[in-house]
Structure formats: structure tokens, C-alpha cells
Protein backbone atom coordinates (compact mmCIF):
# COMPACT_ATOMS: atom_id res chain seq x y z
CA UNK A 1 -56.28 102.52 61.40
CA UNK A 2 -55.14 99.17 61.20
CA UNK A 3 -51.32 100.20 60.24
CA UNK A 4 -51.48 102.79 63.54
CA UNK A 5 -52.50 99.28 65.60
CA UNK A 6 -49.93 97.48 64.10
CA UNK A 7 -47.02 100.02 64.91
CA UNK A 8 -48.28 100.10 68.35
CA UNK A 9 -48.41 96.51 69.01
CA UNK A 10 -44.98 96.85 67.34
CA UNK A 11 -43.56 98.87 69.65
CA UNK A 12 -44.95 97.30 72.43
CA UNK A 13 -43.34 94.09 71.99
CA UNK A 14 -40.35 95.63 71.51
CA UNK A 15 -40.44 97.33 74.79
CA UNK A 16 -40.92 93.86 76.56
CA UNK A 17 -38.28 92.42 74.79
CA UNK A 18 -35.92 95.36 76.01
CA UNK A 19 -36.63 94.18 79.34
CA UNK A 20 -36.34 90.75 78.94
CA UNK A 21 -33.09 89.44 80.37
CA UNK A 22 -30.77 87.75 78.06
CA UNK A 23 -29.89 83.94 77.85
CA UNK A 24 -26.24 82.83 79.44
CA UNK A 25 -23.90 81.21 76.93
CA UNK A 26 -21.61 79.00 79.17
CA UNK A 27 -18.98 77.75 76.93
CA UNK A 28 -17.20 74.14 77.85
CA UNK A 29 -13.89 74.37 78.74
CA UNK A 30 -11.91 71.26 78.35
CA UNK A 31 -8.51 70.70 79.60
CA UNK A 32 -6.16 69.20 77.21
CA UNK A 33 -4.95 65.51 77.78
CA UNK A 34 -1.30 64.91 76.95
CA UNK A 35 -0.53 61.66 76.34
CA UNK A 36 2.61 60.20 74.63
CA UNK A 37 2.19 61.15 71.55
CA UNK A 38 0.40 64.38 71.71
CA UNK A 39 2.25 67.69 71.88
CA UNK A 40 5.45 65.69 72.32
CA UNK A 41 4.92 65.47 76.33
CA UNK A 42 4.73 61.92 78.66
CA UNK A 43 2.84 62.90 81.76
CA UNK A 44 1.20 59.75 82.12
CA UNK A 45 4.30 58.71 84.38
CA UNK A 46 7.77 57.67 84.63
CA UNK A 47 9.11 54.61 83.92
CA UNK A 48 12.57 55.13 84.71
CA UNK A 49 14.08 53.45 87.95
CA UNK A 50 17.51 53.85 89.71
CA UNK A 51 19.86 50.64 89.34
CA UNK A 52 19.44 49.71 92.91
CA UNK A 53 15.86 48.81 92.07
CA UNK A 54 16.55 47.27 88.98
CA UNK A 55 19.65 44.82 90.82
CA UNK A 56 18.10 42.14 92.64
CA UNK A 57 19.76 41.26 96.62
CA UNK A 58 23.28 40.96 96.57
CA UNK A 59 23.64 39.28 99.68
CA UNK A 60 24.49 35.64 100.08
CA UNK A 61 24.16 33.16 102.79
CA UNK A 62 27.33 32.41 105.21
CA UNK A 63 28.22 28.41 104.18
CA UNK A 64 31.13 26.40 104.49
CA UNK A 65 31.88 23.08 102.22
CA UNK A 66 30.98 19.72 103.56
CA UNK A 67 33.27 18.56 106.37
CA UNK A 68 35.09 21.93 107.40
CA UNK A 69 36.15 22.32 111.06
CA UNK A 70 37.30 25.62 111.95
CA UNK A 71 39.52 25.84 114.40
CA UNK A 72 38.89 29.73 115.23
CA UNK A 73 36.79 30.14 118.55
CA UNK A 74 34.29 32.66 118.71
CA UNK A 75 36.57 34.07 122.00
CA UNK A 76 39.43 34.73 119.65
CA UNK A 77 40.41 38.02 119.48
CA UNK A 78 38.05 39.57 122.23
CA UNK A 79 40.76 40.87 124.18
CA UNK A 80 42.25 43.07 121.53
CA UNK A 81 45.84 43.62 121.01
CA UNK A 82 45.90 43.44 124.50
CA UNK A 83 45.62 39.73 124.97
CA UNK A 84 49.11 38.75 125.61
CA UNK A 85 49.70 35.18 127.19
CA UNK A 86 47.14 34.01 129.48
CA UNK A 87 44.50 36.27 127.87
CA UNK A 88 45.43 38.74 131.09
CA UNK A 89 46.03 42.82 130.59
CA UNK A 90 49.60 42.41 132.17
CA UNK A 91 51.52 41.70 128.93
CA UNK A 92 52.85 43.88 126.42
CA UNK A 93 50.50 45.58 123.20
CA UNK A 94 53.81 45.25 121.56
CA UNK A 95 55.61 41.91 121.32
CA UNK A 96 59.11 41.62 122.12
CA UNK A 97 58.89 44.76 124.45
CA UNK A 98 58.47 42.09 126.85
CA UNK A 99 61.50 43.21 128.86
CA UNK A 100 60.71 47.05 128.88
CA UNK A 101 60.07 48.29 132.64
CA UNK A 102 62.71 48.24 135.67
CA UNK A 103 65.07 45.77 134.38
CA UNK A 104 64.70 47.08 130.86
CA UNK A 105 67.86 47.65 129.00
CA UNK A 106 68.16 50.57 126.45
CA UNK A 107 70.03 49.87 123.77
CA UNK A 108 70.76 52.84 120.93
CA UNK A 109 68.34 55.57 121.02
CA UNK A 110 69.24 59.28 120.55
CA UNK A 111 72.73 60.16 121.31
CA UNK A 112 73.26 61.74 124.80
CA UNK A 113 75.15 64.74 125.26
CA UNK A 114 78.93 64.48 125.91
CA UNK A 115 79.50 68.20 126.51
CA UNK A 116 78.20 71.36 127.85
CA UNK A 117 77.22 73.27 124.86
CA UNK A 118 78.89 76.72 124.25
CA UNK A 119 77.45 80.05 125.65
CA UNK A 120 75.47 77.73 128.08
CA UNK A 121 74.90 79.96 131.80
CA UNK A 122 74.73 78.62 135.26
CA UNK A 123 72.61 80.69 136.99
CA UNK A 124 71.68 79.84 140.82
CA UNK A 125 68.17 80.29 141.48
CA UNK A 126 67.15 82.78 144.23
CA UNK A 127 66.48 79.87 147.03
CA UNK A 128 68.28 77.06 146.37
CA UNK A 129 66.57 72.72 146.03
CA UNK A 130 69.39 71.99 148.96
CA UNK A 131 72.79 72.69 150.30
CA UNK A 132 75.60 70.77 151.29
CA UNK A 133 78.79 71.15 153.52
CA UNK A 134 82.09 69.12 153.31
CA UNK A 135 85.00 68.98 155.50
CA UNK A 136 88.39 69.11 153.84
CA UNK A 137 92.03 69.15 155.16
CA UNK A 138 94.19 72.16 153.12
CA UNK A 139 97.40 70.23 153.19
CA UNK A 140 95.56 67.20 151.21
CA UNK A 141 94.82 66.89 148.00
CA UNK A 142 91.54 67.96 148.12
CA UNK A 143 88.36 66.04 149.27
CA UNK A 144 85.25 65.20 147.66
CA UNK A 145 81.55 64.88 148.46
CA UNK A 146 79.01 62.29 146.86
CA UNK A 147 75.32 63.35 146.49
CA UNK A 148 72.15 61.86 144.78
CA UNK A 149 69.85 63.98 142.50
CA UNK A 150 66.29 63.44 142.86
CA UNK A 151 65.10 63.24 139.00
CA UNK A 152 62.12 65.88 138.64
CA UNK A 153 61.05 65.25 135.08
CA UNK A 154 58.25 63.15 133.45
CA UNK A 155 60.39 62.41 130.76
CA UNK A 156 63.98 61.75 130.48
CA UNK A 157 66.19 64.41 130.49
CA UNK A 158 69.55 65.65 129.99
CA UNK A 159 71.10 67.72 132.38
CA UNK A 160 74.73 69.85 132.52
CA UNK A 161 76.03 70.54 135.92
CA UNK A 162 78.26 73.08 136.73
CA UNK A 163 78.92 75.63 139.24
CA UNK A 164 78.21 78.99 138.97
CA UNK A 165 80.99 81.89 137.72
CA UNK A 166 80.90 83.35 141.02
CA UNK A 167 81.83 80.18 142.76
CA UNK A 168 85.04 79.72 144.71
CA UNK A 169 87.53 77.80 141.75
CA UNK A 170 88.38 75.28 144.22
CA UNK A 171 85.08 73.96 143.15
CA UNK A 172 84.01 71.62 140.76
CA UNK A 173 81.78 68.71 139.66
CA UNK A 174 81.69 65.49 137.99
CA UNK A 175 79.97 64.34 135.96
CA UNK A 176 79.24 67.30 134.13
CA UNK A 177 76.93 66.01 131.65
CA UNK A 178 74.28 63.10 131.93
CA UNK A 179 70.43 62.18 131.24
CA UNK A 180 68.14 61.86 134.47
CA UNK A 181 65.22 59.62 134.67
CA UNK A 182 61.35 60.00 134.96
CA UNK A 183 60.40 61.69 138.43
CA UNK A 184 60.31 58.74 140.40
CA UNK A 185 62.85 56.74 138.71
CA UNK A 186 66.76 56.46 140.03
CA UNK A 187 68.28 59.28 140.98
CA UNK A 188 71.42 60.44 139.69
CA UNK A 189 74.76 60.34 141.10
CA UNK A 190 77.02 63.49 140.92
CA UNK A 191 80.83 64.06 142.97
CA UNK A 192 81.47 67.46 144.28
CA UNK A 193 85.08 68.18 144.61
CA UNK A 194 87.49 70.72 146.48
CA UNK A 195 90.86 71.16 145.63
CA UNK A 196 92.07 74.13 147.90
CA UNK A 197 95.69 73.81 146.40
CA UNK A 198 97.42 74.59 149.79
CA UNK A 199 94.65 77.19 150.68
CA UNK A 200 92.40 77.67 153.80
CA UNK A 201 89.21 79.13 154.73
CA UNK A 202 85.80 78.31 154.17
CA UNK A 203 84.64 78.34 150.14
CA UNK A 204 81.55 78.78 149.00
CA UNK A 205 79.77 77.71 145.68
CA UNK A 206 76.06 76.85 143.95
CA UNK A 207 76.09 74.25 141.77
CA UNK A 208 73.56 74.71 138.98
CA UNK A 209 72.20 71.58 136.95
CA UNK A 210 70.59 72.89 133.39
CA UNK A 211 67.44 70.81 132.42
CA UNK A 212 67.48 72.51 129.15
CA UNK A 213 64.37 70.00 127.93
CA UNK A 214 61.98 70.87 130.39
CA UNK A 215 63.27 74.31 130.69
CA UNK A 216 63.98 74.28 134.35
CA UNK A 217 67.26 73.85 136.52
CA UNK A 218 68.04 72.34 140.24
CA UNK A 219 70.26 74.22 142.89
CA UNK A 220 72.82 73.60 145.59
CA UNK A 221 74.42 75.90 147.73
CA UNK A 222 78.12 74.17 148.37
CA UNK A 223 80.34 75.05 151.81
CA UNK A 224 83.73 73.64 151.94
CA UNK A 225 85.33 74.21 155.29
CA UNK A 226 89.23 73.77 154.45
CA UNK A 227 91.12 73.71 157.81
């Protein structure tokens, strides 16, 4: 009797403790320090620096010995390069280019052209710049007429003059070579001339002047009335 109420008070307890919910286990977790000296890693900081931190100021103060006098104004140089003279903007940015406008004098340079180079054309342009009409007596030795070309460039340019192949022969111009000036500048002087050799009528001609540089040419249509 007593080992039937044993087994059952056995078995009861063992029912409750079936039921009984078991304890949590919390296991510490602790992070690993790394210092220097542990695990071969520093991350207790950096003491590395760049050399600009490590240089102390490199500037110095502005000082002068005892007694200097400068004679340098503080206005000196304010006008640039283009301070000539007076401290005005007329002068030259150059000196010794002084004389270099109207009045200037070129000397040496590149060589000008002394002759009309081969295979060149004269070609009148379908309306000519200007035309022109001379008197000249047959019996004479021929008669000339004196004209001014306007220059029509912005730079200096050299020009060949000649007259066309369908001109009248009696025709002919000097000089036949020459540099013009800037548009605006002096004009340039050129001598038509008819020599009818004996001949009467009225001739006909255009004179052509090349602008090779500029790639453009000037035109005059010619009459010479021989009587």
C-alpha cells in the first residue's frame, strides 16, 4: 500500500514538473578590446600627422634694416606697360616704336614683289570699281593718264596690275607691281599709257589689279579716243 502511494505521488510530481517552464540561460557576450598589444591591432587611434601640421608658420614679417629709404612709390607701376611719359595712354607699349604712325618710316621688312609671277590671269570682273577715258593725238607718241587707287585692304597688300588679254595692245600700265596700304591709308599711284603707233580709233581696255593676299582684285574699264 504504501509503495502504490509512493509511485503515485511519484508520478504526480513528475507531471508538474513536465509543465513547469524551464529557466533562461542568457550567456554574456563580451566584445573584445584591442588594444596595442593584443591581436597585433592599434584601434585606440592614430598618431600619425601630415608634415604641414608638424611644420610650424612659415611666414615672416615684411622689415627693412634701420635707416632704409625706398625710393619706389606705391603709384609705380599702376599704369602697366602702358605708362609711357607723362603716365598718359598716348605713348607707345613698346619703346623706341615711338615714331611708328603717319610719319613712320619702314625700314627692311619682307621683300616686296618686283614681278608679276608666272601663269598669273587678269581677269575683269563683271562690273567694273571705275572707268576712265583719255584723249590722245595718233600722230604723237602716245599719251598717258594718271589715276589714284583707293587701298581696300586692312592689311598691306601687294598688288600686280595689268590689263586684261583682250585689251587693245596700245594699252599698258605702270607700275606693274607695288604694295597698297591699309583701307584708309594713301592711295596708290598708277600711269595708264596709249601708244597707238600711228593708229586711230577709239581703244578699249580693263585694267585688272591682283590682290592675291586678300584674294580679291579692283577693275577699270579704259577708253582711249585716238584722233
Amino acid at each position: 500500500m504504501k509503495f502504490v502511494a509512493a509511485t503515485s505521488a511519484l508520478l504526480l510530481v513528475s507531471g508538474v514538473v513536465g509543465f513547469a517552464p524551464m529557466p533562461t540561460v542568457r550567456h554574456s557576450t563580451q566584445l573584445a578590446s584591442w588594444n596595442q598589444g593584443e591581436g597585433g591591432m592599434d584601434m585606440s587611434g592614430n598618431a600619425w600627422k601630415p608634415d604641414s601640421e608638424k611644420m610650424g608658420s612659415t611666414d615672416t614679417g615684411d622689415y627693412f634694416p634701420e635707416g632704409y629709404e625706398s625710393d619706389v612709390s606705391y603709384q609705380d607701376g599702376m599704369m602697366g606697360s602702358q605708362a609711357g611719359g607723362g603716365g598718359g595712354r598716348d605713348g607707345p607699349a613698346l619703346p623706341g616704336m615711338e615714331n611708328l604712325g603717319e610719319d613712320a618710316v619702314m625700314m627692311g621688312g619682307i621683300e616686296q614683289a618686283s614681278d608679276i609671277p608666272a601663269g598669273m590671269e587678269f581677269v575683269p570682273s563683271s562690273v567694273p570699281d571705275g572707268e576712265y577715258t583719255m584723249q590722245v593725238a595718233g600722230s604723237s607718241s602716245g599719251g598717258s593718264l594718271d589715276i589714284e587707287v583707293k587701298p581696300v585692304c586692312m592689311t598691306f597688300e601687294d598688288f600686280f596690275a595689268a590689263f586684261s588679254a583682250d585689251s587693245h595692245p596700245s594699252l599698258s600700265v605702270s607700275p606693274s607691281t607695288g604694295r597698297m596700304d591699309r583701307r584708309g591709308g594713301e592711295t596708290s599711284p598708277l600711269t595708264i599709257t596709249c601708244d597707238p603707233k600711228g593708229q586711230a580709233g577709239t581703244f578699249t581696255g580693263d585694267l585688272v589689279i591682283n590682290l592675291p593676299e586678300d584674294n580679291s582684285k579692283i577693275c577699270y574699264k579704259v577708253t582711249a579716243n585716238v584722233f
